[in-house]
Protein backbone atom coordinates (compact mmCIF):
# COMPACT_ATOMS: atom_id res chain seq x y z
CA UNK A 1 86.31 109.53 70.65
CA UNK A 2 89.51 111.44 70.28
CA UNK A 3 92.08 111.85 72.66
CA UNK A 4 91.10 115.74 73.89
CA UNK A 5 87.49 113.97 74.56
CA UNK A 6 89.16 111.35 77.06
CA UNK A 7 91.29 113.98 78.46
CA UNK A 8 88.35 116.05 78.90
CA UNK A 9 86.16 113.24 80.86
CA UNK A 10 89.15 112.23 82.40
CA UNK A 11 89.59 115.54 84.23
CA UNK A 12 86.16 116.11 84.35
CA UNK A 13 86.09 112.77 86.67
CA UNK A 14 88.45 114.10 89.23
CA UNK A 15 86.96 117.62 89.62
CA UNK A 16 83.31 115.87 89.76
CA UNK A 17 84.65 113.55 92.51
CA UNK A 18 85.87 116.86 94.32
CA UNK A 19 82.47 118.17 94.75
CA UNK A 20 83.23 120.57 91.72
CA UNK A 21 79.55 121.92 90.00
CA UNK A 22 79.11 120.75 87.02
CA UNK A 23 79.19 124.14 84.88
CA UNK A 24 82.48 124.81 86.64
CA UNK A 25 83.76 121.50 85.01
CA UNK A 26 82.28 122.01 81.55
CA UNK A 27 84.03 125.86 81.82
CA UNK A 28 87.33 124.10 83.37
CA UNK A 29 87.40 121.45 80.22
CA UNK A 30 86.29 122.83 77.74
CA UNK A 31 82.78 121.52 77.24
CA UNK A 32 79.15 122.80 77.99
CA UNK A 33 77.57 122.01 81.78
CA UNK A 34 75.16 120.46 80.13
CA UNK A 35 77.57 118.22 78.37
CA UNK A 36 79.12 117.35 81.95
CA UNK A 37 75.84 116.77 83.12
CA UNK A 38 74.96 114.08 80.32
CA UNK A 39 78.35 112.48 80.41
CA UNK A 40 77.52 112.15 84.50
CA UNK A 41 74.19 110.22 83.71
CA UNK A 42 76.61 107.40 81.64
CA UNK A 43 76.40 104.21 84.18
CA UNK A 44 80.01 103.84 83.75
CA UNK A 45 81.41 107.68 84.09
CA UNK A 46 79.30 107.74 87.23
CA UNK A 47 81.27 104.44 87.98
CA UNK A 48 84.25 106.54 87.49
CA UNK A 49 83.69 109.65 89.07
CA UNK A 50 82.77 107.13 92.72
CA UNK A 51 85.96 105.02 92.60
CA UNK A 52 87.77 108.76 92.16
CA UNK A 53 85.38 110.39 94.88
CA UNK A 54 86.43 106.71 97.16
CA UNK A 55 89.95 107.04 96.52
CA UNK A 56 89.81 110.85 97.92
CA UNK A 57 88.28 110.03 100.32
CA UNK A 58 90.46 107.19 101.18
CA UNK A 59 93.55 109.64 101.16
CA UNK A 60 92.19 111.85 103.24
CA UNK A 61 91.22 109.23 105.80
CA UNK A 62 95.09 108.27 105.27
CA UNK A 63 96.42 111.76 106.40
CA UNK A 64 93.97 112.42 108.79
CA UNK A 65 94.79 109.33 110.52
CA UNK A 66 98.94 110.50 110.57
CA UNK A 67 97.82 113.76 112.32
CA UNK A 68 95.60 111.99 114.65
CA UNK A 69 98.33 110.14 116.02
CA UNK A 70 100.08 113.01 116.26
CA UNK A 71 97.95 114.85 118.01
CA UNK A 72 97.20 112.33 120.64
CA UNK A 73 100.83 112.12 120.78
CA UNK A 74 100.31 115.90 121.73
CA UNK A 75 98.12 115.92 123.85
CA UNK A 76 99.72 113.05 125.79
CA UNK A 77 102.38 114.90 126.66
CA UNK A 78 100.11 118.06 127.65
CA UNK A 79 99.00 115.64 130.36
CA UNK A 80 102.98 116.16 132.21
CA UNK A 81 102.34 119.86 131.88
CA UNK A 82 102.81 121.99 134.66
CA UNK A 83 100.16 124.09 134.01
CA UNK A 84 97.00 122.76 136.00
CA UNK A 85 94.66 124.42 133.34
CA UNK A 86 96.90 122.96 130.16
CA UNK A 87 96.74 119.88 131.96
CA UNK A 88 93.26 119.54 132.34
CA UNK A 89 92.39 121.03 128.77
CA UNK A 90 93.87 117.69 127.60
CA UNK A 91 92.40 114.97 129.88
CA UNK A 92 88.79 117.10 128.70
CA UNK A 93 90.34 116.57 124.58
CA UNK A 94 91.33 112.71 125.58
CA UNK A 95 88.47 111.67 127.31
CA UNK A 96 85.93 113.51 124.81
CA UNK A 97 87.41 111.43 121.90
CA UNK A 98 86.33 108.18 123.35
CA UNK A 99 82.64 107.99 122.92
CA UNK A 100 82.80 108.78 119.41
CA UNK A 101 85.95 106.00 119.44
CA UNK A 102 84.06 103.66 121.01
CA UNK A 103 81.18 103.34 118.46
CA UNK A 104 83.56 103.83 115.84
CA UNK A 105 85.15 100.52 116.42
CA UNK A 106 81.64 99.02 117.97
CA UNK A 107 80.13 100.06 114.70
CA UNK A 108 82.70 98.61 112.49
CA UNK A 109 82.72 94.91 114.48
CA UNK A 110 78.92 95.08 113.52
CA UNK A 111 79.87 95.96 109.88
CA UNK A 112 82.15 92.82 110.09
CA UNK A 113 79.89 90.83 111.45
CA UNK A 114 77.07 91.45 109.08
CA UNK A 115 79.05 91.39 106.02
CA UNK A 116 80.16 87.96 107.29
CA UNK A 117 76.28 86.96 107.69
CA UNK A 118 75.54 87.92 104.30
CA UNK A 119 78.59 86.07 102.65
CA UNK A 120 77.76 82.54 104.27
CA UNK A 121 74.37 83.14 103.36
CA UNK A 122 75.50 83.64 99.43
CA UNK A 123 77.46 80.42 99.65
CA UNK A 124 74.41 78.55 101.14
């Protein structure tokens, strides 16, 4: 495999992970779709393209998480307002976020908990 080939999956890998089709890739690198499309069946390019796909993901998590804070930060403060509507525009944005808050963090102690079940079971 040359080097243009590796270049070629390489990029291929990112714009795959980013939801790109797959003619768009072949047309973007340089290839057929249909080459994209057999390179994508490979057990370890599809390896490949989910660790890159995970790892965007991950980053956006990342930033989304900065604004969040931010935000909360935000409307915090739009809770001292003097404006009785701005004022309760926020406690409404606050309060909303907690249901889907509270199973977020009740859903993720269940995740812990199970993946904790299924490791002493392997060493059993």
């Amino acid at each position: 495999m040359t080097r243009t080939d590796l270049d070629a999956k390489a990029q291929a890998i990112v714009l795959l992970a980013r939801g790109t089709n797959s003619d768009k890739v072949g047309e973007t690198v340089g290839v057929s779709g249909r080459t994209i499309r057999r390179w994508a069946e490979a057990p370890d390019f599809k390896t490949e393209v989910e660790t890159a796909r995970r790892a965007l993901l991950d980053e956006a998590v990342k930033a989304l998480s900065a604004a969040a804070r931010e935000a909360v930060d935000v409307l915090h403060q739009a809770l001292g307002d003097e404006s009785p509507s701005i004022r309760l525009r926020a406690a409404v944005a606050l309060l909303g976020a907690l249901p889907s808050i509270s199973e977020h963090v009740a859903l993720e102690e269940r995740l812990t908990a199970l993946e904790s079940a299924v490791a002493e079971r392997s060493v059993a």
